[in-house]
Protein backbone atom coordinates (compact mmCIF):
# COMPACT_ATOMS: atom_id res chain seq x y z
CA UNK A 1 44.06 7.20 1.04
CA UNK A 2 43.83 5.87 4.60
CA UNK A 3 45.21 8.77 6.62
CA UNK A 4 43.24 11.48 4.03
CA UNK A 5 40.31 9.55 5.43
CA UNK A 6 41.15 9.32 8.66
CA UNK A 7 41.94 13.20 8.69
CA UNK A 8 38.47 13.80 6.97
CA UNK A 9 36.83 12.08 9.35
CA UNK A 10 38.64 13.67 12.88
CA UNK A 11 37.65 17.32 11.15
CA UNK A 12 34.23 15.99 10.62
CA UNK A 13 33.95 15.40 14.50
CA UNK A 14 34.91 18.83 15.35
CA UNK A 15 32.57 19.99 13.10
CA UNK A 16 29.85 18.05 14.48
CA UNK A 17 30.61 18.93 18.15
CA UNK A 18 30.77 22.47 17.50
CA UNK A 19 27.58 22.74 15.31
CA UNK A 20 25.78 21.03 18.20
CA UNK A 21 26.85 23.27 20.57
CA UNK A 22 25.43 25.68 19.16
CA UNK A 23 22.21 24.08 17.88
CA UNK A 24 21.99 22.82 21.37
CA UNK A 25 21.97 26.82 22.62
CA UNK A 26 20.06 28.32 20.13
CA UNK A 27 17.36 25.71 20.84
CA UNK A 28 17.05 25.67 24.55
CA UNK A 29 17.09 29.45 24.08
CA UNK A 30 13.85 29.99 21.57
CA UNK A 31 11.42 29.55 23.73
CA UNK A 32 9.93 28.53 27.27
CA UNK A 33 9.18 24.75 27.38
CA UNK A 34 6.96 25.79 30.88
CA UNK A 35 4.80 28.13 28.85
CA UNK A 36 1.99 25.80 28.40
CA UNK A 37 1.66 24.71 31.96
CA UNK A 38 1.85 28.30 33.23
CA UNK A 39 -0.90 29.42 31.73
CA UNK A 40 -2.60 25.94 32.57
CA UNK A 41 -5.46 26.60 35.25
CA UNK A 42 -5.33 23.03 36.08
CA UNK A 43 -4.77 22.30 39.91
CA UNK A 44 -2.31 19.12 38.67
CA UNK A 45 -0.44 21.92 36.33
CA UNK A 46 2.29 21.73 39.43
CA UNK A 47 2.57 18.47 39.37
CA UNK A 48 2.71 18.67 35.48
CA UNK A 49 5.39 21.00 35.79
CA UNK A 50 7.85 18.95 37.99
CA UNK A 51 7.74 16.37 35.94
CA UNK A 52 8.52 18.11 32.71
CA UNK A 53 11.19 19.41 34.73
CA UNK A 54 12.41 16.36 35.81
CA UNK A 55 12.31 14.55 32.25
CA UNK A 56 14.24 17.75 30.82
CA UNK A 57 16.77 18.22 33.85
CA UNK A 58 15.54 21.96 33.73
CA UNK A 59 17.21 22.03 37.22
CA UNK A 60 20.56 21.87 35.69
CA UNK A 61 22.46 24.38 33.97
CA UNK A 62 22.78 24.19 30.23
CA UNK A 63 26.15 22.92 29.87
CA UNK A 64 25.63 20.23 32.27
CA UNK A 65 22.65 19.41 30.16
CA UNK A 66 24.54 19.53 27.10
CA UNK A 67 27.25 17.17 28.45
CA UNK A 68 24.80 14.83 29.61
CA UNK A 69 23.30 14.36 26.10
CA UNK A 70 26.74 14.86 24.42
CA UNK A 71 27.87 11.85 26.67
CA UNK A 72 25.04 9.70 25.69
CA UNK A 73 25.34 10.68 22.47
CA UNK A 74 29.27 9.44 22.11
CA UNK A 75 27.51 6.03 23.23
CA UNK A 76 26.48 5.31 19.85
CA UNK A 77 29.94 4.79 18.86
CA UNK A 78 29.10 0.95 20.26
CA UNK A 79 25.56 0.94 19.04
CA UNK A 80 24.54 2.12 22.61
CA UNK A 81 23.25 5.44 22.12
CA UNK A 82 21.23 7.27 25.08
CA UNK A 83 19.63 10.43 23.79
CA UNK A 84 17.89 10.98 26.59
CA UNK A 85 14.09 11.74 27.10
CA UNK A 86 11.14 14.07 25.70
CA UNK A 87 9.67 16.22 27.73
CA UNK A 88 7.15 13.18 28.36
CA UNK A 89 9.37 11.32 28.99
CA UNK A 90 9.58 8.59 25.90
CA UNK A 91 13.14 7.75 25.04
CA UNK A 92 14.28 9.77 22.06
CA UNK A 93 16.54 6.79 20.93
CA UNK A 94 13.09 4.74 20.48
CA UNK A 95 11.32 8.15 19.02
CA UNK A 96 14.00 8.67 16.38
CA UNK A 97 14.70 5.03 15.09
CA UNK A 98 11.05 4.68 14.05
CA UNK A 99 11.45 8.31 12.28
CA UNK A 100 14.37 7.65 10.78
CA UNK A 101 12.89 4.36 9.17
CA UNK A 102 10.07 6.03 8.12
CA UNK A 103 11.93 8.82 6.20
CA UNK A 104 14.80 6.39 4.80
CA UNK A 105 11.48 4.92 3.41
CA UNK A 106 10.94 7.87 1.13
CA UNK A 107 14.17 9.07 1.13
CA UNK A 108 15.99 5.87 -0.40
CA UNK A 109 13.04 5.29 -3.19
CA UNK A 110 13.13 8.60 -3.97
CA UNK A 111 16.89 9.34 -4.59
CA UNK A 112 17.14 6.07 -6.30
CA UNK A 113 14.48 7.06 -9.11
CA UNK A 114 15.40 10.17 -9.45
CA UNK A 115 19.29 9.16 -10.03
CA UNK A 116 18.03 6.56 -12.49
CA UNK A 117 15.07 9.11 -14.40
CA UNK A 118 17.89 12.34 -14.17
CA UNK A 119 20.50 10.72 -15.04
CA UNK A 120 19.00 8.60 -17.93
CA UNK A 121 17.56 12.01 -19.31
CA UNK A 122 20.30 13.88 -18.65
CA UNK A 123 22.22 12.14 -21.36
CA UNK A 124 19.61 11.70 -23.70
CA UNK A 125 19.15 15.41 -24.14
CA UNK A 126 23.34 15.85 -24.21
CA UNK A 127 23.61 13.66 -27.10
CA UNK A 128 20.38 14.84 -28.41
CA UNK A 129 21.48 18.78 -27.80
CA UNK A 130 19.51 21.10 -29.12
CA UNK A 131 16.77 18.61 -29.97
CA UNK A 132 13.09 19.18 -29.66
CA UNK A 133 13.41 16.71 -26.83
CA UNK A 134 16.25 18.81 -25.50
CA UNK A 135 14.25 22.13 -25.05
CA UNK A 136 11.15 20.24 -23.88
CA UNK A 137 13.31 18.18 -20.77
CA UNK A 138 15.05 21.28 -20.09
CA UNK A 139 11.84 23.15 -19.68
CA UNK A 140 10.19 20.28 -17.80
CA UNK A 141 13.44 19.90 -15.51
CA UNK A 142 13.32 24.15 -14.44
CA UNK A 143 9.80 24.03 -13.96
CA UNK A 144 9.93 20.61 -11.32
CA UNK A 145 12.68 22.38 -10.06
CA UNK A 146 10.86 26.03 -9.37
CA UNK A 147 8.03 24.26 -8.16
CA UNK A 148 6.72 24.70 -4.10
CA UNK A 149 7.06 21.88 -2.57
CA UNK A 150 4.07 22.43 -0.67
CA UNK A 151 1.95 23.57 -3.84
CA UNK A 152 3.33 20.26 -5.61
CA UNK A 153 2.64 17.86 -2.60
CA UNK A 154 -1.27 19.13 -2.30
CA UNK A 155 -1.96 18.73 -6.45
CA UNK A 156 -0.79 15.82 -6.04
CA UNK A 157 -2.95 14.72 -3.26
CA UNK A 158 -6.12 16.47 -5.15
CA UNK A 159 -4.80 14.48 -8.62
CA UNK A 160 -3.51 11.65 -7.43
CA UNK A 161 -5.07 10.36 -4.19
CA UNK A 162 -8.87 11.88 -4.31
CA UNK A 163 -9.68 11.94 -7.81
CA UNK A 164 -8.46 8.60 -8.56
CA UNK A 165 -10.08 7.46 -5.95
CA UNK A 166 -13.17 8.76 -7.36
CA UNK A 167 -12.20 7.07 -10.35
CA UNK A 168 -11.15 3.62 -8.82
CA UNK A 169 -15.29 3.48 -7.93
CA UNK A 170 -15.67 2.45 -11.65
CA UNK A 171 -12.55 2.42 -13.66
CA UNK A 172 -13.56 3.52 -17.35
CA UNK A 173 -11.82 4.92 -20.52
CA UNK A 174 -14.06 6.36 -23.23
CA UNK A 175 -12.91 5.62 -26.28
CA UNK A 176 -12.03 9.18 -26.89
CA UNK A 177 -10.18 9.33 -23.86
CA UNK A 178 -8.23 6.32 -25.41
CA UNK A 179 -7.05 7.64 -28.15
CA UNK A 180 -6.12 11.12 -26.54
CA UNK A 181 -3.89 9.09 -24.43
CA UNK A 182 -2.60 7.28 -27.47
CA UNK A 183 -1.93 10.34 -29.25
CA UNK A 184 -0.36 12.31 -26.59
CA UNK A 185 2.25 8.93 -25.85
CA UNK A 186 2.74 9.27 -29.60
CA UNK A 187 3.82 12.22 -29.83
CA UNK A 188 5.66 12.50 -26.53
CA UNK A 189 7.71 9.16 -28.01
CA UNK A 190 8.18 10.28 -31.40
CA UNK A 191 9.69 13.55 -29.78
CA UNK A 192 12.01 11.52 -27.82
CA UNK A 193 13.54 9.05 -30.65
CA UNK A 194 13.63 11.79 -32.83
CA UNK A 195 14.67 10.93 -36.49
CA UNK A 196 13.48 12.85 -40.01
CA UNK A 197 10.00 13.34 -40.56
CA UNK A 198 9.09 9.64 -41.91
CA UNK A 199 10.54 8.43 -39.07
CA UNK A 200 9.03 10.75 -36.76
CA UNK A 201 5.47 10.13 -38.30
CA UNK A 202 5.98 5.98 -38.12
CA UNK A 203 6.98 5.88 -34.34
CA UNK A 204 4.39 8.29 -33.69
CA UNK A 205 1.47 6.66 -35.45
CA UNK A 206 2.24 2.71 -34.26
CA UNK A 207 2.82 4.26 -30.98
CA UNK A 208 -1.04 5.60 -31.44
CA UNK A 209 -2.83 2.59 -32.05
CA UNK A 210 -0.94 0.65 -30.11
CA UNK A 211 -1.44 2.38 -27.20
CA UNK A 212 -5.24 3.08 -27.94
CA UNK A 213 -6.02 -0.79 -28.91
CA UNK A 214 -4.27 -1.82 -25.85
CA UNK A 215 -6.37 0.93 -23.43
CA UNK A 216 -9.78 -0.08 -25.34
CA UNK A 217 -9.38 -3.51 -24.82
CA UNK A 218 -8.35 -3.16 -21.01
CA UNK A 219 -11.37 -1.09 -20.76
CA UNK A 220 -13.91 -3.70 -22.28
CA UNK A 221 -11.81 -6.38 -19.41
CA UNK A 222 -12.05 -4.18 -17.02
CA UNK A 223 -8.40 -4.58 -16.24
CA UNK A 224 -7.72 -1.33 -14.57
CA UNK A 225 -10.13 -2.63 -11.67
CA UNK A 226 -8.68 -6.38 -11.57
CA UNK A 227 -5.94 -6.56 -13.29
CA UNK A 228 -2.62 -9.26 -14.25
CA UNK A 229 0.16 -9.42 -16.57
CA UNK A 230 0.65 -13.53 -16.45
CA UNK A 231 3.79 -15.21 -17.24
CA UNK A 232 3.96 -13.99 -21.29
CA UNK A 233 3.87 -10.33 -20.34
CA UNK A 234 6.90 -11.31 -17.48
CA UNK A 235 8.58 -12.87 -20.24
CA UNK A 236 8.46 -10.49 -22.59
CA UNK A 237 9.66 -7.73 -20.42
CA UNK A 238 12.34 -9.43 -18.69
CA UNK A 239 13.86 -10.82 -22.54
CA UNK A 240 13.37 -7.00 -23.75
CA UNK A 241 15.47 -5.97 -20.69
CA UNK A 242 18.20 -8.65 -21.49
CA UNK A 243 19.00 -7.44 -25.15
CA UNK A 244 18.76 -4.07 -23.92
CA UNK A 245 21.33 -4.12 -20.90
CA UNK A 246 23.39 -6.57 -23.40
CA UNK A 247 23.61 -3.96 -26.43
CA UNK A 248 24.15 -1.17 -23.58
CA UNK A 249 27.44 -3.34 -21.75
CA UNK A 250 29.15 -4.66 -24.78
CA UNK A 251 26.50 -4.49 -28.16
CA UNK A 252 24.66 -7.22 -29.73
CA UNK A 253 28.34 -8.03 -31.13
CA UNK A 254 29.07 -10.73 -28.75
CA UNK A 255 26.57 -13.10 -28.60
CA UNK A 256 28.03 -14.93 -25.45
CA UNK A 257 26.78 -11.70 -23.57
CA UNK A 258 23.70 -11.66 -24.79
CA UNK A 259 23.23 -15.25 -24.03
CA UNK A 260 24.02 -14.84 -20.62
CA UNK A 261 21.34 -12.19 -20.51
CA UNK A 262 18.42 -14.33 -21.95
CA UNK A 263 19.61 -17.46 -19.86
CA UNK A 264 18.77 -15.59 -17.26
CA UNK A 265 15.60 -14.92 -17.91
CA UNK A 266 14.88 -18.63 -19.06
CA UNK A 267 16.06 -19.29 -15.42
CA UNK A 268 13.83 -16.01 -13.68
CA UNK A 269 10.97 -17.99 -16.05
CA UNK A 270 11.41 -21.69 -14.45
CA UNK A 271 11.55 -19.85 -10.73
CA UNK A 272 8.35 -18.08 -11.79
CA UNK A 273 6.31 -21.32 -11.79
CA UNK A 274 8.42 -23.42 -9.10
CA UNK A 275 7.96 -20.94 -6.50
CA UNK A 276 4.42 -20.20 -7.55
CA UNK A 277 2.97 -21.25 -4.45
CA UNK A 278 6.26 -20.13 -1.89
CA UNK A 279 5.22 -16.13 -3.47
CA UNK A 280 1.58 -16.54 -3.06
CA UNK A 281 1.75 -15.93 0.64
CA UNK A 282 5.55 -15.08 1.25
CA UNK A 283 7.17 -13.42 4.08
CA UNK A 284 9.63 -10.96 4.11
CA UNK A 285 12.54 -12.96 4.71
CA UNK A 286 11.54 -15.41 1.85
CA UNK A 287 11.71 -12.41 -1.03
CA UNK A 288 15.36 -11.36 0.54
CA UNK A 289 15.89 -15.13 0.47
CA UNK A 290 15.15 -15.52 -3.23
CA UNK A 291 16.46 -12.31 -4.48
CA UNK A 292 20.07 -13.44 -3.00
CA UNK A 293 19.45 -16.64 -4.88
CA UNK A 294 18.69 -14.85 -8.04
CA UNK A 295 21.92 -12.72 -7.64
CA UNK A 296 23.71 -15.93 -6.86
CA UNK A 297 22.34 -17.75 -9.60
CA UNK A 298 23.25 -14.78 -12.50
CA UNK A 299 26.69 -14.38 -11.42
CA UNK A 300 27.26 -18.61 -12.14
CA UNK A 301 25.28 -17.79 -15.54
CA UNK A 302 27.40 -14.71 -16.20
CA UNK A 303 30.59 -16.92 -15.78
CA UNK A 304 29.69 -20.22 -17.70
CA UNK A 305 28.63 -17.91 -20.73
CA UNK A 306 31.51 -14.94 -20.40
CA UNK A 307 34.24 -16.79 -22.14
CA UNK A 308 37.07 -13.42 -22.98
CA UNK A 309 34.59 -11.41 -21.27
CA UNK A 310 33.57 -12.68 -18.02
CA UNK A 311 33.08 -9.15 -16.33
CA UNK A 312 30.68 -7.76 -18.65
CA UNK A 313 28.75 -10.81 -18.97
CA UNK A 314 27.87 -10.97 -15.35
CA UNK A 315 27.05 -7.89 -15.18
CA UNK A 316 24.49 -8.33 -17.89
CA UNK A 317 23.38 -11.58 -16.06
CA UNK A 318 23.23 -9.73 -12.47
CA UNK A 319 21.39 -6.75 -13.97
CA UNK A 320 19.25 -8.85 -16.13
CA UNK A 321 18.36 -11.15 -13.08
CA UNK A 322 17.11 -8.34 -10.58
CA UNK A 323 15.00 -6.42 -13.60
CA UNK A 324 13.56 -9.99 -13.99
CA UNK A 325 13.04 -10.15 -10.31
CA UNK A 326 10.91 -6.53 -10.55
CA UNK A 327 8.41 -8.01 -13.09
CA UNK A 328 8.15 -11.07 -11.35
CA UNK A 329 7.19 -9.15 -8.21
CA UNK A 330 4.84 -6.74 -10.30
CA UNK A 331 3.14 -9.50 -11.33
CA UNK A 332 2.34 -10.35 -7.88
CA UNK A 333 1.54 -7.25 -6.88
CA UNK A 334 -1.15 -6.34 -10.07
CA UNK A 335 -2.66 -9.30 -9.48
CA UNK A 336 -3.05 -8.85 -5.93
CA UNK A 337 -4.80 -5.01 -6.81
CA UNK A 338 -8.49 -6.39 -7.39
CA UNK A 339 -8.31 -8.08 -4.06
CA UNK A 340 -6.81 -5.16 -2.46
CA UNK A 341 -9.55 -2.51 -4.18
CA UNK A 342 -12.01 -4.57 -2.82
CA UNK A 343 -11.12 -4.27 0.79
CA UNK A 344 -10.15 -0.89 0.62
CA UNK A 345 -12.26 1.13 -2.03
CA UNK A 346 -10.13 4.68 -1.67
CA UNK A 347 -6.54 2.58 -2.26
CA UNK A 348 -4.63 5.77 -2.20
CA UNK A 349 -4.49 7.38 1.04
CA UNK A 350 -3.67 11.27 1.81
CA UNK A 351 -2.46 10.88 5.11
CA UNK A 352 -0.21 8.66 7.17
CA UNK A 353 2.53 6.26 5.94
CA UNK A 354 -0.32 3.16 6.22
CA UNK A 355 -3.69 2.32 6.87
CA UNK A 356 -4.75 2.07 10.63
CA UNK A 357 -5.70 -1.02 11.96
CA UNK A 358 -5.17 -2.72 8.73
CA UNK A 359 -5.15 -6.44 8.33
CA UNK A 360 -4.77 -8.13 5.11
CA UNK A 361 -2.21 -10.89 2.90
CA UNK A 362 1.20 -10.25 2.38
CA UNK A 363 0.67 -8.94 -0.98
CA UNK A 364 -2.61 -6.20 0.62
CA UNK A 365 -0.33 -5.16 3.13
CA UNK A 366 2.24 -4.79 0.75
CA UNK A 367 0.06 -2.55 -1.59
CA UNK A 368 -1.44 -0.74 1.42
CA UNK A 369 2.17 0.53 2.46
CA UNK A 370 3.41 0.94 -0.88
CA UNK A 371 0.85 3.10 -2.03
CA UNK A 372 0.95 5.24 0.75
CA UNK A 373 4.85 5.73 -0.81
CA UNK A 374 3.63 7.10 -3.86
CA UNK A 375 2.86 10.59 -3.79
CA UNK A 376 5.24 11.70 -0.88
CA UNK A 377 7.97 9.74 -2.64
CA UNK A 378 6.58 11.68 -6.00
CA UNK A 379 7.30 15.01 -4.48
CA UNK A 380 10.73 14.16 -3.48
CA UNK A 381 11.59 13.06 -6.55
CA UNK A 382 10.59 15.77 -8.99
CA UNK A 383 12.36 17.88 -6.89
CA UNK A 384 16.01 16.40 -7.49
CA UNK A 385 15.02 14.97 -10.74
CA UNK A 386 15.27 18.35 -12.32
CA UNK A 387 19.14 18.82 -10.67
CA UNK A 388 19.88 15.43 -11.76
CA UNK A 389 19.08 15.80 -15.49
CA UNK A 390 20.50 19.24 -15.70
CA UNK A 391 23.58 19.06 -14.38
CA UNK A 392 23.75 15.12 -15.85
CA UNK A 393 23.58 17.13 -19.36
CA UNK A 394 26.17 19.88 -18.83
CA UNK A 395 28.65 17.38 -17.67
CA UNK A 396 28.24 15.31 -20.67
CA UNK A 397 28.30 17.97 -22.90
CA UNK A 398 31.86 18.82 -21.19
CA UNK A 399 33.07 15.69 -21.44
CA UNK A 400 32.15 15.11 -24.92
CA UNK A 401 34.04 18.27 -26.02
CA UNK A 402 36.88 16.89 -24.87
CA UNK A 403 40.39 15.39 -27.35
CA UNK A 404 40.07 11.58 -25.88
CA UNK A 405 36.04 11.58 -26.73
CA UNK A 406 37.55 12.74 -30.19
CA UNK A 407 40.44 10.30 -30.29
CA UNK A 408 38.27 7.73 -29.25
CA UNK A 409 35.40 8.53 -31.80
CA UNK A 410 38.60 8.53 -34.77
CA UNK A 411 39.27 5.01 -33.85
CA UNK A 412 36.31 4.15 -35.13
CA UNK A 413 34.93 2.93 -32.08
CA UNK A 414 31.18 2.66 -32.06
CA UNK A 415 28.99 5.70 -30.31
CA UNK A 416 27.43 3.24 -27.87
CA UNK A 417 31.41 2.63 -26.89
CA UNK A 418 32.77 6.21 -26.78
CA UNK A 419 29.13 7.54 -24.20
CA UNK A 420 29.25 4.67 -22.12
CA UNK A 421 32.74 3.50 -21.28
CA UNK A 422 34.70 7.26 -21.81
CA UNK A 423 31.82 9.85 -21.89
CA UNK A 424 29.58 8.88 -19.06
CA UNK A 425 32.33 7.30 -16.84
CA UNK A 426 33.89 10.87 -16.28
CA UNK A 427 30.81 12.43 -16.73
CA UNK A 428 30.20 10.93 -12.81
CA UNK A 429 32.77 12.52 -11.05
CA UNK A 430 31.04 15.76 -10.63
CA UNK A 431 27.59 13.90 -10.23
CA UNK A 432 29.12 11.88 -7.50
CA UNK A 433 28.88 15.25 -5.16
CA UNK A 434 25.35 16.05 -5.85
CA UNK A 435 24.11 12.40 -5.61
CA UNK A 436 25.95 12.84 -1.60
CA UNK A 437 24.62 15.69 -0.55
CA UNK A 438 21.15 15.45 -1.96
CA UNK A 439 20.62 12.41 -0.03
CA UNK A 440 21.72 13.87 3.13
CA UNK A 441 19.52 17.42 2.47
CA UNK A 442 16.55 14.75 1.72
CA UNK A 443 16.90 13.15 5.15
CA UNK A 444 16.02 16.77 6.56
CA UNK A 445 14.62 18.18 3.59
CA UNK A 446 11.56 16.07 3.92
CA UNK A 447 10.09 18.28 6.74
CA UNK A 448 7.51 19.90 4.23
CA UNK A 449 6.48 17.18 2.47
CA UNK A 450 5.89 14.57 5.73
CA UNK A 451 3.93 17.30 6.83
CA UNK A 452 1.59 17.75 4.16
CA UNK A 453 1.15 13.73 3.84
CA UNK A 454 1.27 13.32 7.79
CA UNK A 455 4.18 11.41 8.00
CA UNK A 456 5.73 10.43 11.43
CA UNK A 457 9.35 11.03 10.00
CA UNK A 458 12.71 12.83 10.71
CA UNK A 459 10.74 16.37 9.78
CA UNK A 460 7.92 16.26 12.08
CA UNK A 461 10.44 14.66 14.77
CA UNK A 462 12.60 18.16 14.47
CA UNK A 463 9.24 20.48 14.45
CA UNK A 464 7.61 19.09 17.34
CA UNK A 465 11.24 19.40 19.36
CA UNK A 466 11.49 22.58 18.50
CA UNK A 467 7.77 24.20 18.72
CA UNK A 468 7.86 22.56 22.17
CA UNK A 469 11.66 23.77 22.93
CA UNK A 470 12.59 20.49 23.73
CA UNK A 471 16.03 19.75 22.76
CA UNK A 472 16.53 16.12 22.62
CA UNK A 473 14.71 15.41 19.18
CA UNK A 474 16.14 18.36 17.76
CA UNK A 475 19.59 17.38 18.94
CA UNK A 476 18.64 13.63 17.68
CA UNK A 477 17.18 15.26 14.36
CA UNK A 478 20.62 16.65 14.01
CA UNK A 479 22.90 13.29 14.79
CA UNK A 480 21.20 12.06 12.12
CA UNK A 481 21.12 14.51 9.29
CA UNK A 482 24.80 15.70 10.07
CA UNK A 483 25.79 12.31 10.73
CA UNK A 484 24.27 11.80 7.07
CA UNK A 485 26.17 14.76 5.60
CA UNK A 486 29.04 13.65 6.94
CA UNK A 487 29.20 10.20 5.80
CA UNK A 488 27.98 10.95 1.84
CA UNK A 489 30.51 13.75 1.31
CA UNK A 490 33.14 10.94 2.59
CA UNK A 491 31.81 8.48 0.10
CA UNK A 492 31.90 11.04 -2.25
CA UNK A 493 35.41 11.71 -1.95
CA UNK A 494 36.00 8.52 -2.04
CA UNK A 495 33.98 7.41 -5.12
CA UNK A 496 36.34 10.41 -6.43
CA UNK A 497 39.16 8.05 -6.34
CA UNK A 498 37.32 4.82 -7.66
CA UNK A 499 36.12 6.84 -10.63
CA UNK A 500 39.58 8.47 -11.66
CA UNK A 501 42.80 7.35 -10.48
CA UNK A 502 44.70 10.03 -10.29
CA UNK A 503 42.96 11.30 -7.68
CA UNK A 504 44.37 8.97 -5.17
CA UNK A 505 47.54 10.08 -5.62
């Protein structure tokens, strides 16, 4: 396995070096970086012009050029990189770390949800094949997938930025507003779980007025303007994700399991109210700090109650522990809304990765830049969601055709056993590609979308390099997205091997 990676990685080099080569030519060739200050009637355009040329080294040949940033570039080999200047003269090393932190920002949210939401539906609507559910993911999937990016991105921005602005002036359901959002959950539900008509007509209708009591009362609070979920609703959630992960890892079979699982939520509750006052103003250092201990403190949870099955149960416990961790830290964060509305009226900004000038709590700062996440991130998602789900499904549906899914369902082993530890397990190994590359593509995919939302990212670091033929962003636009391809294809083919044995050998 060593020397196949080892090998990958020396043709990987010479793949790199050549492709920059030639991106390096083909860029310094489209255009005349001069062109501005030759038309410029400016009596300092001279002076203008010599030092453009000198930030550029326009005075050497290409190759020279070339070799100067290749040279620099080889630097980053020890974490030293120099990738030279603009044409202004700012040090592209500087330029592309803060673009590359703002598009990881998108990109790793993104990619994450949509492996989770793909994924998850993907083999919903495999085992459900054929389903009513089934026809209506598969049409949702081809048209996120068909959709502009562009044409997406500015709906979104006229949906979900302006108008809910407009509606964040005085938050308000009418009751008939409620219930059409009761009935349309409903039926979307009932559509989902499936089942024979009674069954159907039950889920849908206590889905209804459920979901309309629960809207009319948070109307009359006017919750949607300041609202909180409070230890009981943290509870709740975080117990309902215990059983859930335990019947998912091993069933509701083995108690010790799902005791590990709800003893970690007892112990996510008692943090809740001990470090009440450490996450009222917290840094960022404290949350890391306390999500480590949360890991730390599952695993010793997951091993007390494991007993035959250690593994599984601390995987419940460690799973358990960080979904507890998310509604503890949505708790902080709804709470923190009314405060937040109140200093900023419009919360959801159109442009820009954060308010200018901004000053607020933790927790305001913390909504300011995480709503600015939400609609770019959006865009991103819907866009690999649909590949996700779709190719999630045909794999299952493969796998599931296959003799060991039969053998193992003629054991008599239970359906939750033969999808989740034979089905879905194999099921990866074709997913493991697409998950690579469509997190390197995103990197440099993102060009249309931080346009549209004005983000200072990867994509408008490559567009300004290249509208102004300057060739050190594009060239550090390129270290970056091939450096990006390059590494995900190896952890691909390496997550080949983890997943199936065989393919080691």
């Amino acid at each position: 396995m060593l020397k196949y990676i080892l090998r990958r990685l020396g043709i990987s080099v010479l793949i790199m070096l050549g492709a920059s080569l030639l991106l390096y030519v083909l860029t310094i060739n489209s255009g005349d970086p001069l062109e501005d200050l030759r038309e410029n009637p400016d009596e300092n355009a001279q002076t203008l012009m010599e030092a453009r040329i000198r930030n550029m080294n326009l005075d050497l040949p290409w190759y020279e050029r070339y070799w100067e940033w290749l040279t620099g570039a080889a630097k980053c080999v020890t974490f030293n990189c120099d990738l030279g200047t603009n044409r202004t003269g700012v040090q592209v090393t500087q330029m592309v770390t803060q673009a590359a932190g703002s598009t990881l920002r998108l990109v790793l949210l993104a990619t994450l949800l949509a492996i989770v939401i793909g994924i998850t539906i993907g083999i919903l609507t495999a085992i459900r094949q054929y389903s009513g559910f089934d026809y209506a993911a598969t049409f949702v999937s081809f048209l996120f997938f068909s959709l502009p990016v562009f044409w997406a991105a500015v709906l979104l921005k006229e949906f979900g930025a302006i108008r809910f602005n407009n509606w964040m002036a005085d938050p308000r359901l009418s009751l008939w507003a409620c219930i059409g959002i009761g009935a349309a959950l409903g039926f979307l539900l009932q559509v989902i779980l499936g089942g024979d008509t009674r069954r159907r007509l039950l889920t849908g209708g206590i889905t209804f007025v459920f979901v309309t009591v629960v809207l009319y009362y948070f109307d009359s609070i006017n919750w949607f303007r300041y609202p909180v979920l409070g230890p009981a609703v943290v509870a709740a959630g975080s117990a309902g994700a215990a059983v859930l992960v335990a019947t998912l890892m091993s069933g509701l079979d083995n108690r010790r399991n799902l005791y590990a699982g709800l003893t970690t939520v007892a112990a996510g509750m008692v943090s809740y109210f001990v470090f009440a006052d450490t996450l009222a103003e917290p840094t960022w250092g404290v949350l890391f700090g306390l999500f480590a201990l949360a890991i730390a403190v599952s695993v010793v949870i997951g091993l007390l109650w494991g007993g035959y099955a250690k593994r599984q149960a601390v995987w419940t416990s460690v799973i358990t522990g960080i979904i507890t961790s998310g509604w503890v830290l949505a708790d902080k964060v709804v709470y923190a809304w009314g405060n937040y509305v109140d200093v900023m009226p419009r919360p959801i900004q159109t442009i820009g990765s954060q308010s200018p000038n901004f000053s607020g709590t933790f927790w305001q700062e913390f909504l300011d830049k995480g709503t600015q996440l939400i609609l770019p991130t959006t865009v991103l998602m819907l866009i690999s969601l649909a590949s996700y789900s779709r190719y999630t499904r045909s794999s299952m549906l493969d796998v599931l055709e296959q003799d060991y899914v039969r053998t193992a369902r003629s054991k008599g082993l239970s359906e939750r056993t033969v999808i989740t530890k034979h089905a879905f397990r194999n099921a990866l190994i074709p997913l493991t590609t697409i998950v690579a590359f469509d997190f390197a593509g995103l990197i440099g995919g993102a060009i249309i979308t931080e346009q549209v939302f004005g983000w200072k990212g990867m994509g408008e670091l490559f567009q300004t390099g290249l509208t102004q033929v300057d060739p050190n962003p594009v060239m550090a636009f390129f270290l970056v997205t091939g450096g990006a391809a390059v590494l995900m294809n190896l952890v691909a083919d390496i997550m080949y091997g983890v997943l199936d044995p065989r393919i080691r050998r």
